[in-house]
C-alpha atoms as a PDB file:
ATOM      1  CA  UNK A   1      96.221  -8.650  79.393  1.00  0.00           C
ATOM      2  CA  UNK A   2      94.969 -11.524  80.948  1.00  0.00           C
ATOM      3  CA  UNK A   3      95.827 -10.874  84.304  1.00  0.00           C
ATOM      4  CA  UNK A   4      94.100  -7.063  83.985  1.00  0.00           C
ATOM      5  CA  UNK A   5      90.658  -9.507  82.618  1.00  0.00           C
ATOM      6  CA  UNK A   6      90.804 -12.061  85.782  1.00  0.00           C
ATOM      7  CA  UNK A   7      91.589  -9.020  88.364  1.00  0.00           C
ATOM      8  CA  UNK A   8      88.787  -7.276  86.240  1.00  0.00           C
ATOM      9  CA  UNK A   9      86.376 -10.354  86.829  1.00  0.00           C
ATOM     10  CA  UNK A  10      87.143 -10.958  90.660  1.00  0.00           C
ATOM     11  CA  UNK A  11      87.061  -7.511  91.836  1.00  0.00           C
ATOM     12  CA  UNK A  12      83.709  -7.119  89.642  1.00  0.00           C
ATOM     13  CA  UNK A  13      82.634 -10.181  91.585  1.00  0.00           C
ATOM     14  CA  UNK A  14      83.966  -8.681  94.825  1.00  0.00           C
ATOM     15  CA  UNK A  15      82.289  -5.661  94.493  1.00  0.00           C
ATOM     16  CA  UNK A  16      78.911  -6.943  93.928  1.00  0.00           C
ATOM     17  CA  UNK A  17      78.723  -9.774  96.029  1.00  0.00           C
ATOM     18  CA  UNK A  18      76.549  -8.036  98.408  1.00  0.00           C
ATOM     19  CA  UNK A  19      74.130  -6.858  95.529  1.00  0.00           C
ATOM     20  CA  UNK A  20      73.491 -10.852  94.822  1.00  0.00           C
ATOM     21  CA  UNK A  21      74.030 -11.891  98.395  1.00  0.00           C
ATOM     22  CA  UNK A  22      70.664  -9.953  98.670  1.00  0.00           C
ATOM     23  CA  UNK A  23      68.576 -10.584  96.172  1.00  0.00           C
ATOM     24  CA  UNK A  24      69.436 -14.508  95.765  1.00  0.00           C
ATOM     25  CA  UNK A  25      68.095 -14.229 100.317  1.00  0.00           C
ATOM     26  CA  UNK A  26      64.843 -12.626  98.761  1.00  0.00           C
ATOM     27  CA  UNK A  27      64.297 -15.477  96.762  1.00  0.00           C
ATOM     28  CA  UNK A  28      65.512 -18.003  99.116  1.00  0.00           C
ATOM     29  CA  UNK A  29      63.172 -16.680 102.013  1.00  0.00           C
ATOM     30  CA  UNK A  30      60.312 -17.070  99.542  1.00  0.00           C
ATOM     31  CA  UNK A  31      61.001 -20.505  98.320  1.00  0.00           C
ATOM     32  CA  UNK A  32      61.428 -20.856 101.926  1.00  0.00           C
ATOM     33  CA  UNK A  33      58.328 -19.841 103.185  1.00  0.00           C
ATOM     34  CA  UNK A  34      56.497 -21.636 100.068  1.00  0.00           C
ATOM     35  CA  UNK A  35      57.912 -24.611 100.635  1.00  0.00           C
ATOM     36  CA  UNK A  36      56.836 -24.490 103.970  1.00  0.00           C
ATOM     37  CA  UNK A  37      53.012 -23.668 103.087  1.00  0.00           C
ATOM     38  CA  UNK A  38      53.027 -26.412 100.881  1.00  0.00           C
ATOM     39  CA  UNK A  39      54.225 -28.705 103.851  1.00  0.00           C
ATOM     40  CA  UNK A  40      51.141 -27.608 105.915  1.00  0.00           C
ATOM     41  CA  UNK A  41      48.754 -27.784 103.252  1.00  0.00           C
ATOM     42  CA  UNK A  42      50.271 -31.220 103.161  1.00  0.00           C
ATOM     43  CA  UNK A  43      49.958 -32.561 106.448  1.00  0.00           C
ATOM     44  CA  UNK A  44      46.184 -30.962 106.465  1.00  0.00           C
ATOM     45  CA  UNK A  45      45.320 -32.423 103.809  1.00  0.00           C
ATOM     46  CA  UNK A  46      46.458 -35.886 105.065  1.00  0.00           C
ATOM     47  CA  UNK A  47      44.572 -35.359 108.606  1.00  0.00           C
ATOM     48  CA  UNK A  48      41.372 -34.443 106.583  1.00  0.00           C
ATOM     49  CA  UNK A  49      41.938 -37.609 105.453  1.00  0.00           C
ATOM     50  CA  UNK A  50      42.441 -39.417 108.350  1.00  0.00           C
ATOM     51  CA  UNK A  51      39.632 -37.809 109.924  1.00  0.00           C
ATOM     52  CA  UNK A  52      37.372 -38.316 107.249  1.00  0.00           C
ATOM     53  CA  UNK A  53      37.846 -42.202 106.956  1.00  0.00           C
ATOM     54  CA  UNK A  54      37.189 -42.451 111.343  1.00  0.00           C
ATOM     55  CA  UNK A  55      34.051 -40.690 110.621  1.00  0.00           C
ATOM     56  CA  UNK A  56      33.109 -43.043 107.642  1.00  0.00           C
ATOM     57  CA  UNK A  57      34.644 -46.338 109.548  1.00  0.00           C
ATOM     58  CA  UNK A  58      36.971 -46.916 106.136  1.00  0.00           C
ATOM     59  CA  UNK A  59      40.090 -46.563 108.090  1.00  0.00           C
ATOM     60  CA  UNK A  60      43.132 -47.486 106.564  1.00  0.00           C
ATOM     61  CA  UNK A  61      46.527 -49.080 108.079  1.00  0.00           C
ATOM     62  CA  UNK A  62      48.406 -46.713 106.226  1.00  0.00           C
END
């Protein structure tokens, strides 16, 4: 019996692997290309500031 429920669980597993494979690269392409919009926005965000304080003669070391 509990060989039929582990055969049952891997080949289950087995089966659908590509079905997950899938939809967890869906989600992984989106974090993906979020993460990397939030690295510009970033980086903009921090040469606004730079720019800004040149302008205003505040410059900063850091």
């Amino acid at each position: 019996m509990i060989r039929s429920v582990t055969d049952l669980t891997a080949g289950t597993a087995a089966a659908t692997m590509p079905l997950w494979v899938v939809y967890l690269q869906g989600w992984l392409t989106f974090a993906t290309a979020a993460g990397g919009f939030a690295l510009v926005l970033i980086r903009l965000a921090i040469a606004w500031r730079e720019w800004r304080s040149r302008a205003t003669g505040t410059s900063r070391w850091w």
